[in-house]
Protein backbone atom coordinates (compact mmCIF):
# COMPACT_ATOMS: atom_id res chain seq x y z
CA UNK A 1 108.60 36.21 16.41
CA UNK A 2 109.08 39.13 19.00
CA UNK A 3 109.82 37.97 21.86
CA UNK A 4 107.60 38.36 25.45
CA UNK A 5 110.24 41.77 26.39
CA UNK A 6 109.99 42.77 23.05
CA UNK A 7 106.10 42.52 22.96
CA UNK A 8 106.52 44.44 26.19
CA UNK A 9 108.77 47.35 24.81
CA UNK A 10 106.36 47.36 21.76
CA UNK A 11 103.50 48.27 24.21
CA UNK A 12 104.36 50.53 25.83
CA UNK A 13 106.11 52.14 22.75
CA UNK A 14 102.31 52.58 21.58
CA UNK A 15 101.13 53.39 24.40
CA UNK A 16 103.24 56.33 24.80
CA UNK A 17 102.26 57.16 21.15
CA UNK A 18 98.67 57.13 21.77
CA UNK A 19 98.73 59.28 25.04
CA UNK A 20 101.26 61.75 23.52
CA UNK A 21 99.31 62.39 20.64
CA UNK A 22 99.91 61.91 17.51
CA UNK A 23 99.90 65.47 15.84
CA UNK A 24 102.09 68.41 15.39
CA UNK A 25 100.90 71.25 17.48
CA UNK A 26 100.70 73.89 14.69
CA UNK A 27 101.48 71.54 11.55
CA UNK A 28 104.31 70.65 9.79
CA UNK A 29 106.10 70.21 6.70
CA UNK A 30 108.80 68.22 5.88
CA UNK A 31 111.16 67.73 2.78
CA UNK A 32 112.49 65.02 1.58
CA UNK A 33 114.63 63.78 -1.07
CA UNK A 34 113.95 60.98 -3.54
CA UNK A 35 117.04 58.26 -4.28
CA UNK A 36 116.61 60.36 -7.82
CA UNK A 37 116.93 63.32 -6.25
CA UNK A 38 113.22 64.79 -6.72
CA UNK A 39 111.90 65.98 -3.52
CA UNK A 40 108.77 65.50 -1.70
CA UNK A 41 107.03 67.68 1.09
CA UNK A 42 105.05 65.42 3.39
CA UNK A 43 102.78 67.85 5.47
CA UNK A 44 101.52 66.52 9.18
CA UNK A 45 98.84 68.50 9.78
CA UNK A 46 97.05 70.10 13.07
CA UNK A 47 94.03 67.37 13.06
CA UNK A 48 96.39 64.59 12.31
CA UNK A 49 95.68 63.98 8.62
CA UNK A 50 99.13 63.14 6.13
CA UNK A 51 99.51 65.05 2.99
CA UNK A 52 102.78 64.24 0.19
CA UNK A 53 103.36 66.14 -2.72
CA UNK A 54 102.90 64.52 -6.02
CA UNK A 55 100.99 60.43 -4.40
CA UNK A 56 98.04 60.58 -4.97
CA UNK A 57 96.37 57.05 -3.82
CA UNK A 58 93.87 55.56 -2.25
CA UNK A 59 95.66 53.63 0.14
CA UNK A 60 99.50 54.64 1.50
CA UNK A 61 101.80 52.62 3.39
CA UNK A 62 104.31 54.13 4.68
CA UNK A 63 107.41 52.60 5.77
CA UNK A 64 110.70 53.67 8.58
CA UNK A 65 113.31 51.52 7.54
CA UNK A 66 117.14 51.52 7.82
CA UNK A 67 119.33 48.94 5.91
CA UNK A 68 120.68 47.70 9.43
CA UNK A 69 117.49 46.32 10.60
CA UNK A 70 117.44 43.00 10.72
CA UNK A 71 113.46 43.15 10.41
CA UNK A 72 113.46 45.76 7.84
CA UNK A 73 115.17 42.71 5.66
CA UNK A 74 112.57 41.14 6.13
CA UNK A 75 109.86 43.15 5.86
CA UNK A 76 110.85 44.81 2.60
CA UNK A 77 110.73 42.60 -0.07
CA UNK A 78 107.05 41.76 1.73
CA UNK A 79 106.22 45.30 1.13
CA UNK A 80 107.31 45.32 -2.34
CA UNK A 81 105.12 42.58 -3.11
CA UNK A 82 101.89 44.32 -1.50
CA UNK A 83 103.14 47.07 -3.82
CA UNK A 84 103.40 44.52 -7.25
CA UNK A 85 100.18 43.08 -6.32
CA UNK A 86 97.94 46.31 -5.04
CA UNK A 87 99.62 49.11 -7.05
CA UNK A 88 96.91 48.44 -9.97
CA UNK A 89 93.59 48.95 -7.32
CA UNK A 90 94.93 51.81 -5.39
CA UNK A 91 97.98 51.13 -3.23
CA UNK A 92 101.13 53.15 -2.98
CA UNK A 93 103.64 51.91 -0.45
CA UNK A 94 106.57 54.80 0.25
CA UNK A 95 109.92 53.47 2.11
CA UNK A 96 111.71 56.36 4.37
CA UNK A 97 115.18 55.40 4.78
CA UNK A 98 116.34 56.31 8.44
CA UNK A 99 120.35 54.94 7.40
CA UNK A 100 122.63 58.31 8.35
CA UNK A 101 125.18 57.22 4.96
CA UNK A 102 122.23 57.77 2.83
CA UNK A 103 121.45 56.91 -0.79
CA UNK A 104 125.05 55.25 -0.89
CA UNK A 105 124.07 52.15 1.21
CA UNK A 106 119.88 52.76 0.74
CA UNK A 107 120.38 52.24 -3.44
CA UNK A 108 122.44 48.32 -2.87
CA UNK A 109 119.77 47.55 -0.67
CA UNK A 110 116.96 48.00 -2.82
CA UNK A 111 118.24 46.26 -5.38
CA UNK A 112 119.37 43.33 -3.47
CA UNK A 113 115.60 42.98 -2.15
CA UNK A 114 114.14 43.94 -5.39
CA UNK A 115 111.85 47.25 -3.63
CA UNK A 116 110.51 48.93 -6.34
CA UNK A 117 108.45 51.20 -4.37
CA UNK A 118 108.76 54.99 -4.05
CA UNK A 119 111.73 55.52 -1.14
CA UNK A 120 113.06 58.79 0.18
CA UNK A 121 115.83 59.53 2.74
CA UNK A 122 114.45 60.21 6.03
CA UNK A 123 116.14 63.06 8.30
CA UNK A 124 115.95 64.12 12.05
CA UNK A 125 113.05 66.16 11.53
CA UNK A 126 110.44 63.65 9.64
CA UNK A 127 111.64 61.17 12.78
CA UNK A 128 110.60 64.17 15.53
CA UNK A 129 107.62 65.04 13.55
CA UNK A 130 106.36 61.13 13.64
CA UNK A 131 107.52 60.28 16.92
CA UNK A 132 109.01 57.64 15.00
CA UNK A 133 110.65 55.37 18.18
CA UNK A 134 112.35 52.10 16.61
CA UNK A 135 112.34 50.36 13.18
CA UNK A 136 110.63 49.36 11.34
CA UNK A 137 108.04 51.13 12.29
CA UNK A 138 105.13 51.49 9.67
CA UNK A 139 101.62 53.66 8.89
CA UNK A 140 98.45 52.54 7.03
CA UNK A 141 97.23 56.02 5.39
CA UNK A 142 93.59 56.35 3.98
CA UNK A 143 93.02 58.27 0.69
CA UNK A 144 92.12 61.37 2.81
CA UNK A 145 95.27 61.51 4.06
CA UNK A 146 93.81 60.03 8.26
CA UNK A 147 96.35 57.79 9.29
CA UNK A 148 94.36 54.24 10.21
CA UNK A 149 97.10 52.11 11.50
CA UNK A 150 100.27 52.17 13.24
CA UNK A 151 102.71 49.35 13.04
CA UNK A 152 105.73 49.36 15.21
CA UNK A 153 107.74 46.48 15.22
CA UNK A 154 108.47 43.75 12.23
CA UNK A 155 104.89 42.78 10.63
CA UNK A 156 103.84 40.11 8.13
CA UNK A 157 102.67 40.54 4.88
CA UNK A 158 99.30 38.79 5.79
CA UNK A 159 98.63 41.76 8.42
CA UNK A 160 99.57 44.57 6.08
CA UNK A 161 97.44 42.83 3.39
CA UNK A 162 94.75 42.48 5.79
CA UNK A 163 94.21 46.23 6.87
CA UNK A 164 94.85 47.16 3.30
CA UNK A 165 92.56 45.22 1.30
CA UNK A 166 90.00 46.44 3.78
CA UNK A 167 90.72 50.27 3.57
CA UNK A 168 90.55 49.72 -0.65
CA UNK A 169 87.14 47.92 -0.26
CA UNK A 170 85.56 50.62 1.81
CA UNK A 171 87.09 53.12 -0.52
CA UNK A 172 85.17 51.30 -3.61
CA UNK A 173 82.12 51.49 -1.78
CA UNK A 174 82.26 55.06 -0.59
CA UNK A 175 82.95 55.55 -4.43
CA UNK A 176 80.31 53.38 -5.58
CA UNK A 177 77.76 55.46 -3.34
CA UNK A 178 79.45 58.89 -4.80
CA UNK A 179 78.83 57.65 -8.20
CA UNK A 180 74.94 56.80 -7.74
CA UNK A 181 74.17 59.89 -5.54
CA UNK A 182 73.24 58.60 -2.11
């Protein structure tokens, strides 16, 4: 539980999102490295919408962590059931590790709380670029790249779950109306 301060902090944290915009003014691109060492460009662009090299899905969560967090331990292994469970209809969840020591302390971690999701190693520009203010800190990313929900703070699985399974349902049906012509 957060408590009444922290549900205060977490308020105004959005609402300083929200009036500030969330969009780079003339897009950008960042790079970012893969615990095996492939990299991935993940492109904010002008309207707002999320592009990454290489994921292509019809749902994306994607995740600020840091091994420090005391929610992030939490909140991980919840993620990396979501991932287990949804992968097969759609989902791809992608951890950004915000820990300044790097793959060193970020590999441990995932082991110990069994993520097997896509993770990169965040740097000071991706956390500029998406205003990212405290951890975790979380977006819900539709398969046209429009960002649909922002987390910040510690959430439960049953909330991710929730917003997910309802982005992959309208998905099927705006592919189930594709595929008979309407």
């Amino acid at each position: 539980m957060i408590a009444k301060g922290g549900r205060y902090v977490a308020l105004l944290c959005l609402a300083w999102w929200i009036l500030a915009g969330f969009s780079a003014s003339e897009g950008s691109t960042v790079v970012l490295k893969g615990l095996q060492g492939k990299e991935v460009e993940v492109e904010l662009t002008k309207d707002g919408n999320v592009k990454f090299s290489n994921i292509n899905a019809q749902v994306i969560l994607v995740n600020f962590w840091a091994t420090w967090c005391t929610y992030c331990k939490k909140e991980v292994p919840e993620l990396a059931e979501l991932y287990r469970e949804y992968k097969d209809r759609g989902l791809t969840v992608i951890g950004i590790s915000l820990d300044p020591r790097g793959a060193k302390v970020v590999k441990p971690f995932i082991k110990k709380y069994r993520a097997d999701y896509p993770m990169l190693l965040g740097n000071k520009k991706i956390v500029r670029e998406w205003k990212i203010r405290g951890l975790p800190m979380s977006f819900l990313i539709d398969g046209k790249g429009k960002i649909r929900q922002v987390y910040i703070g510690p959430r439960n699985k049953s909330i991710f779950e929730q917003d997910i399974l309802a982005l992959l349902k309208s998905r099927t049906l705006e592919q189930k109306k594709d595929n008979e012509g309407f």
